[in-house]
Protein backbone atom coordinates (compact mmCIF):
# COMPACT_ATOMS: atom_id res chain seq x y z
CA UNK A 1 13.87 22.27 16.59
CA UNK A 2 17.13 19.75 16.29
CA UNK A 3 15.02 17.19 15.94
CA UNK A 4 13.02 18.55 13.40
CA UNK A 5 16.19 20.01 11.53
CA UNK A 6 17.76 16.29 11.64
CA UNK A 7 14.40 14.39 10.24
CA UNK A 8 14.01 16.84 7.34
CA UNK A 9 17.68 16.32 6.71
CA UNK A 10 17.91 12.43 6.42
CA UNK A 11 14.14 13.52 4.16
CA UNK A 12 17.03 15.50 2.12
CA UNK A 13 19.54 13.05 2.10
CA UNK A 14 17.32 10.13 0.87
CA UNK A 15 15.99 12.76 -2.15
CA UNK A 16 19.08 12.90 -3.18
CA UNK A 17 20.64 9.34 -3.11
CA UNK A 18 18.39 8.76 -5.35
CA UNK A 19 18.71 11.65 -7.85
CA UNK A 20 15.87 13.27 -6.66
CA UNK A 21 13.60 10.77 -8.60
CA UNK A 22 11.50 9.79 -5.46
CA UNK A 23 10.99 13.72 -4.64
CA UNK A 24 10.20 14.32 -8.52
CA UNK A 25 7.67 11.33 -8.29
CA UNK A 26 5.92 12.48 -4.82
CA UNK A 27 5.46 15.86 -6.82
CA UNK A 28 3.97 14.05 -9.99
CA UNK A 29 1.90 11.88 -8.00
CA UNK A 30 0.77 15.00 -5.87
CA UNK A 31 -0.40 17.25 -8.76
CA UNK A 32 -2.47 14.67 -10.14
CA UNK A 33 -4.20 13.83 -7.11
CA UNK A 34 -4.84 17.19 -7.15
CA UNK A 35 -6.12 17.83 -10.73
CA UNK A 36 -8.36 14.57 -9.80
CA UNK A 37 -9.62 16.61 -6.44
CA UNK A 38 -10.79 19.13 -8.38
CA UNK A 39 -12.10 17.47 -11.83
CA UNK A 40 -13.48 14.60 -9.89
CA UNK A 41 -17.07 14.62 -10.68
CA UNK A 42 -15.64 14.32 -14.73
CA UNK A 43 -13.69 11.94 -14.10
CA UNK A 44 -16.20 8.61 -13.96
CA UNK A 45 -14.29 4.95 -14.94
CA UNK A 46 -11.07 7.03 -13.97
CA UNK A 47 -11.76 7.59 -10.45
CA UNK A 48 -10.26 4.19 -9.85
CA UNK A 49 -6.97 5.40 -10.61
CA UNK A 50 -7.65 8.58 -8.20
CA UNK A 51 -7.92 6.21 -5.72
CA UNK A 52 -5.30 4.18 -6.58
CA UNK A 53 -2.76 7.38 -6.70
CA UNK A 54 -3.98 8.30 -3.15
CA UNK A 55 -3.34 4.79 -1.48
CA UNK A 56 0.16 4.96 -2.92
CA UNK A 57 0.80 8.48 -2.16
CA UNK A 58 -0.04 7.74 1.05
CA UNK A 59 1.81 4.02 1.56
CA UNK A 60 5.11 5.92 -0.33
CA UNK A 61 4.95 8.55 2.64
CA UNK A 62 4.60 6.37 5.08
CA UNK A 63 7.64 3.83 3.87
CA UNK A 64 9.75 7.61 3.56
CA UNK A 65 8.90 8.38 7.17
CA UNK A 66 9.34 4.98 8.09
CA UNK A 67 13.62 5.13 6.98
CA UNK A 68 13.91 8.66 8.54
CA UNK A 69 12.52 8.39 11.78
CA UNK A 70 14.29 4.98 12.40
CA UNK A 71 11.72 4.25 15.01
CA UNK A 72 12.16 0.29 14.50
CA UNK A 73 15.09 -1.99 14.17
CA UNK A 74 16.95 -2.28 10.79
CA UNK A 75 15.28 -5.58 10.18
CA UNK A 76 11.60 -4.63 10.90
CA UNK A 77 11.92 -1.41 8.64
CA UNK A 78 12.64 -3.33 5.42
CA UNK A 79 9.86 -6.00 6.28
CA UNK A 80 7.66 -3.21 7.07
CA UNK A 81 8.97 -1.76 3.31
CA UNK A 82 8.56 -5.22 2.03
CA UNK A 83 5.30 -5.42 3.18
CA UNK A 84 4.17 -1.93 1.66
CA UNK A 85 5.98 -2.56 -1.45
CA UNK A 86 4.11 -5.66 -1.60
CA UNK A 87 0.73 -4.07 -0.75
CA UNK A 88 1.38 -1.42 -3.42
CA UNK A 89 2.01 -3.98 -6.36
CA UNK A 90 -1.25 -6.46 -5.48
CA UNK A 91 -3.26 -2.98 -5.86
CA UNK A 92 -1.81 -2.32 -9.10
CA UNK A 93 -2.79 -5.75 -10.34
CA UNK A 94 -5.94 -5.37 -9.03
CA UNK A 95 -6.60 -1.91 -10.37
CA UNK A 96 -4.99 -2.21 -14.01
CA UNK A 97 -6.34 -5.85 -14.87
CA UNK A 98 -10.15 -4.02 -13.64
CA UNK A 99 -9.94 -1.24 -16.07
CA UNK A 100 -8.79 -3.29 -19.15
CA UNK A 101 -10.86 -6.02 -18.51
CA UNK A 102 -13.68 -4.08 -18.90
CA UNK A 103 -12.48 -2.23 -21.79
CA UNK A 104 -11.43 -5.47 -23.66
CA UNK A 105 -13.92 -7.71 -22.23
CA UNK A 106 -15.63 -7.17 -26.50
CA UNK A 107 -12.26 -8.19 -28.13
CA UNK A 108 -13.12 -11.63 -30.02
CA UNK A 109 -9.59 -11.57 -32.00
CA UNK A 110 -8.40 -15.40 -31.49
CA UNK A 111 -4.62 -14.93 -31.61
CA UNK A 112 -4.76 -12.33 -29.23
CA UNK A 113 -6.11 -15.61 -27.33
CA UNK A 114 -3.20 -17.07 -28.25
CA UNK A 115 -0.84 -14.45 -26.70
CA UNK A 116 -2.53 -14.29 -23.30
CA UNK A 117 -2.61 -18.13 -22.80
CA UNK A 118 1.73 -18.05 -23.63
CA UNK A 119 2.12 -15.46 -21.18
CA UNK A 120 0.05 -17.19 -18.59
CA UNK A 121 2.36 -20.24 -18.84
CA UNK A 122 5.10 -18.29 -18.92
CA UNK A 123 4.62 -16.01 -15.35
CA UNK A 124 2.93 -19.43 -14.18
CA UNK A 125 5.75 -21.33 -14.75
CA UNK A 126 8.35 -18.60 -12.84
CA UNK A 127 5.86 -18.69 -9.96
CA UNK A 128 6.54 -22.51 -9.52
CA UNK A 129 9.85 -22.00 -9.70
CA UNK A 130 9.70 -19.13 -7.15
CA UNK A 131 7.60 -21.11 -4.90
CA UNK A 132 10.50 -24.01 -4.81
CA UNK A 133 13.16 -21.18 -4.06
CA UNK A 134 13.66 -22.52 -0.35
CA UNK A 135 16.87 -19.70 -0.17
CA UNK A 136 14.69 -16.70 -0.19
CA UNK A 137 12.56 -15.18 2.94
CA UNK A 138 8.43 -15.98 2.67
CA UNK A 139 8.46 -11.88 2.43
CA UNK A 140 10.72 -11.72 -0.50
CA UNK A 141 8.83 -14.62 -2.40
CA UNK A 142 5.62 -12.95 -1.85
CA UNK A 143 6.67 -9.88 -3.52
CA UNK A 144 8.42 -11.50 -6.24
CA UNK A 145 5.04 -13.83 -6.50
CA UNK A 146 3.51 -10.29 -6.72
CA UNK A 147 5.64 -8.96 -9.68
CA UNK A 148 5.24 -11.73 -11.51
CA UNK A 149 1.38 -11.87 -11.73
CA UNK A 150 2.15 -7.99 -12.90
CA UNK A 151 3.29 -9.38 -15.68
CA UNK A 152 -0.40 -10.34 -16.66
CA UNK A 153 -1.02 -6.84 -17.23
CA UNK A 154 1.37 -6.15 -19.92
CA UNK A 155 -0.63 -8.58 -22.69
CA UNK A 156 -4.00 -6.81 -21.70
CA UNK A 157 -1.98 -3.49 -22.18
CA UNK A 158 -1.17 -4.95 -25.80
CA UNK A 159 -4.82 -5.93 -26.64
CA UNK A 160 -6.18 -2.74 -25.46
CA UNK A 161 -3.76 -0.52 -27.47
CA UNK A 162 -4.52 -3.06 -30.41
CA UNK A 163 -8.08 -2.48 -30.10
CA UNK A 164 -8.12 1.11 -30.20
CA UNK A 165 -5.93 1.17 -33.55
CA UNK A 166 -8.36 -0.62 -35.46
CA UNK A 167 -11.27 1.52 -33.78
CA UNK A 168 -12.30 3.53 -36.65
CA UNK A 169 -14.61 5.97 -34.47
CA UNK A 170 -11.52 7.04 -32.72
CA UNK A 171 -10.38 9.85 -34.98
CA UNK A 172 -7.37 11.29 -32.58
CA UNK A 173 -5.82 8.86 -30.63
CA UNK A 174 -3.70 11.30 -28.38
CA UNK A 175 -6.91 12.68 -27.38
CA UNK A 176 -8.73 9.65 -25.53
CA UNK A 177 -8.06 8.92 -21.84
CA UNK A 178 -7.62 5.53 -22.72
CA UNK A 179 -4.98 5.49 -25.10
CA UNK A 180 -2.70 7.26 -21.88
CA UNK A 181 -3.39 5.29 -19.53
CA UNK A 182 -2.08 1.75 -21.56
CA UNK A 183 1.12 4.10 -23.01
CA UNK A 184 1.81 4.42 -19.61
CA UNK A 185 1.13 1.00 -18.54
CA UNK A 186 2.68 -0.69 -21.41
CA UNK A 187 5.93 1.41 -20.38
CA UNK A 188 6.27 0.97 -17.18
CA UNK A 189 5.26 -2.94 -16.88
CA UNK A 190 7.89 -3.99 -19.79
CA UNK A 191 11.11 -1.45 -17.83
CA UNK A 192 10.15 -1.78 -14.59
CA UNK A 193 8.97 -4.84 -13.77
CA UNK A 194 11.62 -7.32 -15.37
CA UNK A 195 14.00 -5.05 -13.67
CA UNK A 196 12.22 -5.52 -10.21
CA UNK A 197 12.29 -9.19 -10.68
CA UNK A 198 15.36 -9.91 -11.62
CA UNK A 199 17.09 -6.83 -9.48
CA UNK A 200 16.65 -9.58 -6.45
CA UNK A 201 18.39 -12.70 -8.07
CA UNK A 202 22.11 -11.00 -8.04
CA UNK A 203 24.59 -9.04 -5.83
CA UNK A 204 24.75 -5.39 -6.79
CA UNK A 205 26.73 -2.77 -5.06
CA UNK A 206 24.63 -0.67 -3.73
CA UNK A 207 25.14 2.55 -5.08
CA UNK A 208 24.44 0.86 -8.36
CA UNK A 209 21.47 -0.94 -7.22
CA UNK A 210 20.36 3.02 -5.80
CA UNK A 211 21.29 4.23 -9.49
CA UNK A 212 19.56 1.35 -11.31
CA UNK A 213 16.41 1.83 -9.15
CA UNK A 214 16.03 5.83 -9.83
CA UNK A 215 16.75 4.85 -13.36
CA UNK A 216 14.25 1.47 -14.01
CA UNK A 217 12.30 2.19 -11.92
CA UNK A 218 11.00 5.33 -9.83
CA UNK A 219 11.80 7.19 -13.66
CA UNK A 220 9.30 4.80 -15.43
CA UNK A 221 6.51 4.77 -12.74
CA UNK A 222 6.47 8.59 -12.56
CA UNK A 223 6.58 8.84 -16.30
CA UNK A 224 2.94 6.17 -15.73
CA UNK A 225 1.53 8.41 -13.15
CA UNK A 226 2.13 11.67 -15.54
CA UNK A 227 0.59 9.39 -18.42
CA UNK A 228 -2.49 9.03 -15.85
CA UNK A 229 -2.31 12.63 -15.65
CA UNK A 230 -2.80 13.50 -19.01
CA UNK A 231 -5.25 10.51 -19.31
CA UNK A 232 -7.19 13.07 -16.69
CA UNK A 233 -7.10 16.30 -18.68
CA UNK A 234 -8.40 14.55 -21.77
CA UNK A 235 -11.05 13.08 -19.86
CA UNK A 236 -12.14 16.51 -18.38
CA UNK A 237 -11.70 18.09 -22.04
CA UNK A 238 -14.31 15.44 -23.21
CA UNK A 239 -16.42 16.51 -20.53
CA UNK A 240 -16.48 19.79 -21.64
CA UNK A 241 -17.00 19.53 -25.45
């Protein structure tokens, strides 16, 4: 009964070093999970991002459990972090640059061309610089590596919300699936990302690097997954009509 009192404690503790911002975004993440349980047949090209929720529900609870129970050295904990934060942001990628390839995959606008080939030497060029960064650990490079290819999202977000303005069949924007899921993409990938990058390259107190993070980003990604959300209920409401 100690023990138990202790664990959910430290659970406690950690909720609210960080403002309560990872407890608000297990919450977020859990309700829509659960909406997606029970519309899930409605659903259709948005199941991916059920899936996606549930991975990281489940990788987020196991990196929470994994700095409260304490069961490994200091130093194995934050690879094993590492590695799960590094897990989480390849399936991102993976998931996001799925569902707007396919949705943009008609787009024949040439500058929009244009603007995907600059930022493809741009996050190109940071990963050859990262690569050459002989001071950092392979784990830390990979990640970094990792948010940098994110960065590839953020022009597909662009094109996609581009695409839908100048759809004329779309007669209430607010009201397709689609249009939720880039808002929320297109928000989190321009705060949260830089801020992950760069949050590595300098020495910040840590209470400010705590504040900064509940701030830049567990605030943004939960304000993505409640975009997803959303992006749910419309879909279901379209179902229905």
């Amino acid at each position: 009964m100690h023990l138990k009192m202790n664990i959910l404690q430290e659970i406690l503790n950690q909720f609210s070093q960080y403002y309560f911002t990872k407890l608000t975004l297990i919450i977020v993440e859990t309700t829509t999970i659960t909406y997606g349980i029970l519309h899930y047949k409605k659903l259709k090209e948005l199941r991916i991002f059920f899936w996606y929720l549930c991975l990281d529900l489940a990788l987020f609870i196991t990196s929470l459990f994994l700095d409260t129970l304490k069961l490994f050295e200091v130093e194995d904990i934050h690879l094993l972090n590492g590695l799960i934060n590094t897990s989480v942001s390849i399936m991102e990628i993976i998931v996001y640059f799925t569902y707007f390839s396919v949705r943009i995959k008609n787009h024949k606008q040439n500058n929009l061309k244009h603007v995907i080939f600059i930022f493809l030497i741009i996050f190109l060029s940071l990963i050859l610089i990262e690569t050459n960064t002989t001071e950092k650990s392979f784990l830390s490079k990979l990640h970094s590596l990792s948010t940098i290819m994110f960065l590839s999202i953020l022009p597909l977000s662009i094109i996609n919300i581009r695409k839908m303005l100048s759809d004329a069949r779309i007669e209430k924007l607010h009201f397709d699936p689609n249009f939720w899921i880039t808002i929320g993409m297109l928000y989190y990938s321009a705060v949260s990302i830089p801020f992950y990058y760069f949050r590595g390259l300098f020495s910040i107190e840590h209470e400010i690097k705590v504040m900064l993070d509940s701030i830049l980003f567990y605030t943004p990604f939960t304000l993505n997954i409640i975009c997803i959300l959303i992006a749910f209920i419309c879909k279901k409401r379209l179902k229905n009509l």
